[in-house]
PDB file of N, CA and C in Angstrom:
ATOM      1  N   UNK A   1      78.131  43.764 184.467  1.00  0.00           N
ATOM      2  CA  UNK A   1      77.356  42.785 185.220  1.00  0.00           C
ATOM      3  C   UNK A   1      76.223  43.494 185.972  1.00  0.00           C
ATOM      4  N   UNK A   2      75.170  43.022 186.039  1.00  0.00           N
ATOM      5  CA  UNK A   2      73.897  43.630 186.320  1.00  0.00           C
ATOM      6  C   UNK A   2      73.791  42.989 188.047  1.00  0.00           C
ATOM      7  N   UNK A   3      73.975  43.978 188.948  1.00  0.00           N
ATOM      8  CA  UNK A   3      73.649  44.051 190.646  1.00  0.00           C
ATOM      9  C   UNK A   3      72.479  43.214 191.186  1.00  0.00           C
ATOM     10  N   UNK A   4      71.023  43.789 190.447  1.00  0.00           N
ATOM     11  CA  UNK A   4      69.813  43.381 190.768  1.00  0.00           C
ATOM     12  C   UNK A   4      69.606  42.716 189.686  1.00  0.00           C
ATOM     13  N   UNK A   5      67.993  41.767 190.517  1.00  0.00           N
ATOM     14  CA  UNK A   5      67.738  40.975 189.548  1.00  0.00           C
ATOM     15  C   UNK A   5      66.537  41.980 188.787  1.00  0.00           C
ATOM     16  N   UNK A   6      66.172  41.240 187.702  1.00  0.00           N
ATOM     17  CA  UNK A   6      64.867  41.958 186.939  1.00  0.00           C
ATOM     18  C   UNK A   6      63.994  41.227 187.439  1.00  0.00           C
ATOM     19  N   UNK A   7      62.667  42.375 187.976  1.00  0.00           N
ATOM     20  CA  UNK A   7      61.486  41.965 188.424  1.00  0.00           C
ATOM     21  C   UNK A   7      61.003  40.668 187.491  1.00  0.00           C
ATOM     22  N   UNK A   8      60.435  39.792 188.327  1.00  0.00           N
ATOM     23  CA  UNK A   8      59.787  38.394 187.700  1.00  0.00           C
ATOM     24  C   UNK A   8      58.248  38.082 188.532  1.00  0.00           C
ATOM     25  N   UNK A   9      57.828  37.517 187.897  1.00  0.00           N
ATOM     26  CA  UNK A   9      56.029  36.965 188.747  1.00  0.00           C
ATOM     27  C   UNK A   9      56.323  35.699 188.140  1.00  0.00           C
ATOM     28  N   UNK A  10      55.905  35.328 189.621  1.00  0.00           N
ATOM     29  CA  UNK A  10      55.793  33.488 190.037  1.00  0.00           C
ATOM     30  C   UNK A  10      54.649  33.230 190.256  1.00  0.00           C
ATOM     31  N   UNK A  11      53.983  31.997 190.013  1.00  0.00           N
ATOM     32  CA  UNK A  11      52.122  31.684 190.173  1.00  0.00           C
ATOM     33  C   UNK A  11      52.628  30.440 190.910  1.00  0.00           C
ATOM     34  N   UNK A  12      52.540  30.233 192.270  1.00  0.00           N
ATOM     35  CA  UNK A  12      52.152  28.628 192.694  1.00  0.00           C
ATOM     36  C   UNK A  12      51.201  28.554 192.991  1.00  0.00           C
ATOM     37  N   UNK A  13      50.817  26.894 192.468  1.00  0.00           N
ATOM     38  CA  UNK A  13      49.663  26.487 192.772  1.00  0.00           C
ATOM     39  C   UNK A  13      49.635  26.461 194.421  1.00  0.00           C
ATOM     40  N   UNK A  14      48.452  26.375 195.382  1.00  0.00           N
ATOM     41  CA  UNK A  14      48.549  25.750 196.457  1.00  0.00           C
ATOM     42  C   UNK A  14      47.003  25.177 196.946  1.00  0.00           C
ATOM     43  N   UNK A  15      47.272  24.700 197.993  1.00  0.00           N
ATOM     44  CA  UNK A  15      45.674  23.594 198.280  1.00  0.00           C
ATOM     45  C   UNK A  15      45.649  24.324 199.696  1.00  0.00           C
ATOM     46  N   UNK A  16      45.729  25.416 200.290  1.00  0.00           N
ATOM     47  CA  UNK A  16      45.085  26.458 201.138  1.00  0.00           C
ATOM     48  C   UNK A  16      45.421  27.259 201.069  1.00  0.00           C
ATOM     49  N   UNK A  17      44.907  28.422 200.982  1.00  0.00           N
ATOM     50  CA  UNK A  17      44.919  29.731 201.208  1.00  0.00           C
ATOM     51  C   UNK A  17      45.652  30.219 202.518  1.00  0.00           C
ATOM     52  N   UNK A  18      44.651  30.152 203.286  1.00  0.00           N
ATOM     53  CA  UNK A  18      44.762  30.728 204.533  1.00  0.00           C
ATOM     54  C   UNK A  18      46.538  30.151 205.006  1.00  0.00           C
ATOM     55  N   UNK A  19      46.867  28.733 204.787  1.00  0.00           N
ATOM     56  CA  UNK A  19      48.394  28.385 204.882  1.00  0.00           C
ATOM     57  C   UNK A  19      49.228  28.900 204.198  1.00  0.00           C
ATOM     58  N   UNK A  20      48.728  29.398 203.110  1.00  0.00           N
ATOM     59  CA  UNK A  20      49.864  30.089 201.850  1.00  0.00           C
ATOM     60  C   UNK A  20      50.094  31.419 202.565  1.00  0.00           C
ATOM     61  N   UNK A  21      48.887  32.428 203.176  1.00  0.00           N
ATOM     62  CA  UNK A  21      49.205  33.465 203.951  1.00  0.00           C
ATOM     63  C   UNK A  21      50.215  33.744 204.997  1.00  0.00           C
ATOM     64  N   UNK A  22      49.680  32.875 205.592  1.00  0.00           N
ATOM     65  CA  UNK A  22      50.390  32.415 207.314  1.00  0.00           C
ATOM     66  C   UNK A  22      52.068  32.407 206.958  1.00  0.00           C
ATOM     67  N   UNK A  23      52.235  31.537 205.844  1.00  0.00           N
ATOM     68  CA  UNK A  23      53.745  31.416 205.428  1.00  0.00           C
ATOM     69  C   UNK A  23      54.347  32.488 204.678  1.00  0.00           C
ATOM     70  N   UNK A  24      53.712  33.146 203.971  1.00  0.00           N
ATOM     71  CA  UNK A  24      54.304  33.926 203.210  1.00  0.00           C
ATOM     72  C   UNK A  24      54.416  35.073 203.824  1.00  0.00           C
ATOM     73  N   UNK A  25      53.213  35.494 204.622  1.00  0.00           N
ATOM     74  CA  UNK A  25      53.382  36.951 205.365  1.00  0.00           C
ATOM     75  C   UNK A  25      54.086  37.083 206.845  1.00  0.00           C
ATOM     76  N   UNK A  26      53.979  35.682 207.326  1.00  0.00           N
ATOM     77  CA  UNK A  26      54.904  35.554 208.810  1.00  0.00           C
ATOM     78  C   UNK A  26      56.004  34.916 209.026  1.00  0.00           C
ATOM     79  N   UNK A  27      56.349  34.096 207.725  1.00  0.00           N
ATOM     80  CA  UNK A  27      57.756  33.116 207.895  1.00  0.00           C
ATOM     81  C   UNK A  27      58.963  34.035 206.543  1.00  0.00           C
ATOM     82  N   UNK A  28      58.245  34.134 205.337  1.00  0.00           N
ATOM     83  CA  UNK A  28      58.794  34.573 204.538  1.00  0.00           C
ATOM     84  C   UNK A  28      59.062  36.553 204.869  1.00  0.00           C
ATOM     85  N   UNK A  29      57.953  36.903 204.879  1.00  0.00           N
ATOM     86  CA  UNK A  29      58.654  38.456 204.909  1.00  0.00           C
ATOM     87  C   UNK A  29      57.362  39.330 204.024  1.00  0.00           C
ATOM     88  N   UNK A  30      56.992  38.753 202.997  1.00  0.00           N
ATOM     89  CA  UNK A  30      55.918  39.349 201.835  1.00  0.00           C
ATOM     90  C   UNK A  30      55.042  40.467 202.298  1.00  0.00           C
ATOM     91  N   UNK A  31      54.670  40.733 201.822  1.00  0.00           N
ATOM     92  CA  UNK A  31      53.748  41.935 201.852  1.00  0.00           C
ATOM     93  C   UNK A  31      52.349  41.305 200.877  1.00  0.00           C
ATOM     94  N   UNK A  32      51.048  41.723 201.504  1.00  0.00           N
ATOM     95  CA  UNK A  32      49.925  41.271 200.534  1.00  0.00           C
ATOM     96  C   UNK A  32      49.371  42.530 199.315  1.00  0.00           C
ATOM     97  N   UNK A  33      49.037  41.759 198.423  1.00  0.00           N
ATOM     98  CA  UNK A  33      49.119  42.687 197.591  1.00  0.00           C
ATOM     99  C   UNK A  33      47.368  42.490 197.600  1.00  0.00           C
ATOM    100  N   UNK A  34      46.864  42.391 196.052  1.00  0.00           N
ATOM    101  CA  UNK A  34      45.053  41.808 196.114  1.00  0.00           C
ATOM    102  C   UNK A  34      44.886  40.611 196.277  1.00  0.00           C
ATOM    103  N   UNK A  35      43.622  40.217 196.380  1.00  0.00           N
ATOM    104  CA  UNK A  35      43.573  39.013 196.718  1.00  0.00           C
ATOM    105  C   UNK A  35      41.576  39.054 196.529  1.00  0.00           C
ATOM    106  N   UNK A  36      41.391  37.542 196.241  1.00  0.00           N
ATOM    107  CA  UNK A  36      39.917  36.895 195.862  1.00  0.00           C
ATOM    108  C   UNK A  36      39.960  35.614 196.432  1.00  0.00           C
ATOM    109  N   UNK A  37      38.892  34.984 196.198  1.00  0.00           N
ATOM    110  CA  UNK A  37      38.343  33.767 197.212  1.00  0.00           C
ATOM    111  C   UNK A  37      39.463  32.397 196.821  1.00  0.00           C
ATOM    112  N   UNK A  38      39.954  32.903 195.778  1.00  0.00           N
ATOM    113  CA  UNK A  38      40.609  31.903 194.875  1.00  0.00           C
ATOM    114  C   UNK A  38      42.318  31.962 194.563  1.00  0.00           C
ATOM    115  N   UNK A  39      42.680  33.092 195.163  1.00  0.00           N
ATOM    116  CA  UNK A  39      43.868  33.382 194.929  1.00  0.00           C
ATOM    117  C   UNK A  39      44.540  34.862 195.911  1.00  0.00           C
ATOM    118  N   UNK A  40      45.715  34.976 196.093  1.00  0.00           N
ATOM    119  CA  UNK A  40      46.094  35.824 196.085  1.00  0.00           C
ATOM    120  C   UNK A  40      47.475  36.478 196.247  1.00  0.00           C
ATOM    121  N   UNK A  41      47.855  37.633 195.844  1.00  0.00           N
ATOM    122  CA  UNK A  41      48.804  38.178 195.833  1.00  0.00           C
ATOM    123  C   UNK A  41      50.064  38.897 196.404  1.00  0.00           C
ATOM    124  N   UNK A  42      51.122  38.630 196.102  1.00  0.00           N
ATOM    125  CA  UNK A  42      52.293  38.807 197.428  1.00  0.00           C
ATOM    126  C   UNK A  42      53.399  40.166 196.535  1.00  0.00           C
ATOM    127  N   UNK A  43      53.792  40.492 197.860  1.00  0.00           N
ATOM    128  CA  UNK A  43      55.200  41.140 197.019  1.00  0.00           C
ATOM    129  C   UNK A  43      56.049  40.534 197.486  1.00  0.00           C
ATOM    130  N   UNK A  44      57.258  39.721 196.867  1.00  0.00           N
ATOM    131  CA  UNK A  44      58.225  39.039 197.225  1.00  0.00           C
ATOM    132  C   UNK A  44      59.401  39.919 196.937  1.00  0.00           C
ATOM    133  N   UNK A  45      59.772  40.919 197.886  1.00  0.00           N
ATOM    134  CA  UNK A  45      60.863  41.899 197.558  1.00  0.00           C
ATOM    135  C   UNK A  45      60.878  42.326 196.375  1.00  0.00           C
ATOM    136  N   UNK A  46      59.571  42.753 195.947  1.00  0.00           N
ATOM    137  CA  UNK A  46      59.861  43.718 194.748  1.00  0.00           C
ATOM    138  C   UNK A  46      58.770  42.535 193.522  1.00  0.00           C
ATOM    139  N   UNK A  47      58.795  41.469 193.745  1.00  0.00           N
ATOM    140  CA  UNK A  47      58.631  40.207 192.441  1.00  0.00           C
ATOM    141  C   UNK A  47      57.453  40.058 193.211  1.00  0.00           C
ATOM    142  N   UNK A  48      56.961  39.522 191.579  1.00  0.00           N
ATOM    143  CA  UNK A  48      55.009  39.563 191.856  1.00  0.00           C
ATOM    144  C   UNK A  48      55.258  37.794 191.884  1.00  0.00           C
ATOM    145  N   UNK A  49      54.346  37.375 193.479  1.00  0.00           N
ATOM    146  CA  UNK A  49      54.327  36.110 193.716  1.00  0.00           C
ATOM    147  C   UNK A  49      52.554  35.903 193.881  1.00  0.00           C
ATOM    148  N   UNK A  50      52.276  34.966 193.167  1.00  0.00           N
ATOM    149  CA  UNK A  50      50.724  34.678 193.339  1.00  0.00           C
ATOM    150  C   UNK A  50      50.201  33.154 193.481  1.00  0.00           C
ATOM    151  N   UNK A  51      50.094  33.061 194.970  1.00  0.00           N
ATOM    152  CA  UNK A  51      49.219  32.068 195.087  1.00  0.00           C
ATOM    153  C   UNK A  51      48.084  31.771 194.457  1.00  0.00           C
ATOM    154  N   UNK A  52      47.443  30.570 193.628  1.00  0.00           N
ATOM    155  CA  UNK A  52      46.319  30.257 193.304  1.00  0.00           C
ATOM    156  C   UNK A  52      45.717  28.699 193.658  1.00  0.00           C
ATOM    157  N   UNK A  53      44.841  28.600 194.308  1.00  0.00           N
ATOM    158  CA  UNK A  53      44.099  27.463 194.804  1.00  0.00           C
ATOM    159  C   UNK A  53      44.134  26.139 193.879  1.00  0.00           C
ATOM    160  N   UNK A  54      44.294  25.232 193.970  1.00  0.00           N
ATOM    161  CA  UNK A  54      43.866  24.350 193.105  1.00  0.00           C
ATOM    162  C   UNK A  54      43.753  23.125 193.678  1.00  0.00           C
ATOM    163  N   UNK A  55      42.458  22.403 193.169  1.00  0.00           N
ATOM    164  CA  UNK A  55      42.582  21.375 194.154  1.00  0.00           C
ATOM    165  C   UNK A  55      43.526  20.587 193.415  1.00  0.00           C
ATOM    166  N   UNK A  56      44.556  19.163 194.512  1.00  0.00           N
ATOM    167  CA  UNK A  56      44.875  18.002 194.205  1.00  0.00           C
ATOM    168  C   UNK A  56      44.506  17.056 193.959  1.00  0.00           C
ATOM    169  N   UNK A  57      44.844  16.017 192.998  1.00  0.00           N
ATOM    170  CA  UNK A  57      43.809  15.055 192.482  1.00  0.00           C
ATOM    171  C   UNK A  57      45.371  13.957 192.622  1.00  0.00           C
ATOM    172  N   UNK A  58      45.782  13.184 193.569  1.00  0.00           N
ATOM    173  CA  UNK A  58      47.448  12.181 193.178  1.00  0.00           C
ATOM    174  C   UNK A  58      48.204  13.055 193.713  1.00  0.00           C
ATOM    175  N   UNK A  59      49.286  12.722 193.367  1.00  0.00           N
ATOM    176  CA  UNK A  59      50.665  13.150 193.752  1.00  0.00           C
ATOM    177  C   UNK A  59      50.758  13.856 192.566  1.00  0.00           C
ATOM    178  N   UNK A  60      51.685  15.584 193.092  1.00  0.00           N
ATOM    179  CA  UNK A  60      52.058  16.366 192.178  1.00  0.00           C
ATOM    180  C   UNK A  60      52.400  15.570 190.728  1.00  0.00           C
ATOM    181  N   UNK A  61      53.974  15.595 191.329  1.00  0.00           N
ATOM    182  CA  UNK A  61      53.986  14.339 190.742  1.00  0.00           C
ATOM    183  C   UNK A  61      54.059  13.711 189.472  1.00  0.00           C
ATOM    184  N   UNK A  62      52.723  13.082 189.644  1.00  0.00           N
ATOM    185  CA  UNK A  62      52.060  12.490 188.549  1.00  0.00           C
ATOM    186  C   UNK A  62      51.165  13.197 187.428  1.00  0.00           C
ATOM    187  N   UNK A  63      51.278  14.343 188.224  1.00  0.00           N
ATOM    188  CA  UNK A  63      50.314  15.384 187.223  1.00  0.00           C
ATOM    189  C   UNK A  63      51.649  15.957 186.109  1.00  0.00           C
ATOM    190  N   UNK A  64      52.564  16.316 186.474  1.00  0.00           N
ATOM    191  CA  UNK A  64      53.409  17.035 185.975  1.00  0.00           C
ATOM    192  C   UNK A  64      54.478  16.211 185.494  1.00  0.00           C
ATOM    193  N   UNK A  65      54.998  15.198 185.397  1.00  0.00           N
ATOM    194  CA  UNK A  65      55.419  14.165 184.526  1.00  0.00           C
ATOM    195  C   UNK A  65      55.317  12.971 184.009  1.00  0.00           C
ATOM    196  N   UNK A  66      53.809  13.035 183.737  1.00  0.00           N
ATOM    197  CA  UNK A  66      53.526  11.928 183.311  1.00  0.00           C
ATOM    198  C   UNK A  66      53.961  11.519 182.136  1.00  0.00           C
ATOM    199  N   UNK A  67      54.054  10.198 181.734  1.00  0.00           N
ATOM    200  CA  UNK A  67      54.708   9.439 181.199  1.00  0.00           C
ATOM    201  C   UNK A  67      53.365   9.562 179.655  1.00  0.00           C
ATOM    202  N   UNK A  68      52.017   9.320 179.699  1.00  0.00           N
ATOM    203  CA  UNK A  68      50.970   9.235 178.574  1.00  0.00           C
ATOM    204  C   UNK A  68      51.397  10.862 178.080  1.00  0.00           C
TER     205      UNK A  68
END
């Protein structure tokens, strides 16, 4: 049985930056990795976590199970 997990990278979308920071580097624990106007990068204990901007258009939601 394997102890640790195997390194993984996660991409969430999010609709601020500057809030994705605030949470990830002062509530969660992360460490910043690079980062651009549009995105950027965390270490989540070891696992590559990357915020990327996107705007919302509806409810999640509706983007991601739509029915058409």
């Amino acid at each position: 049985m394997q102890d640790e997990l195997p390194p993984f990278h996660l991409s969430i979308p999010v609709s601020d930056l500057a809030k994705a920071r605030e949470f990830y580097l002062n509530v969660v624990g992360c460490k910043e990795g690079r980062s651009k106007a549009n995105r950027v990068d965390f270490s989540l204990f070891g696992h590559h976590n990357c915020g990327n901007v996107l705007e919302f258009k509806g409810q999640p939601h509706e983007r991601i199970f739509a029915t058409e």
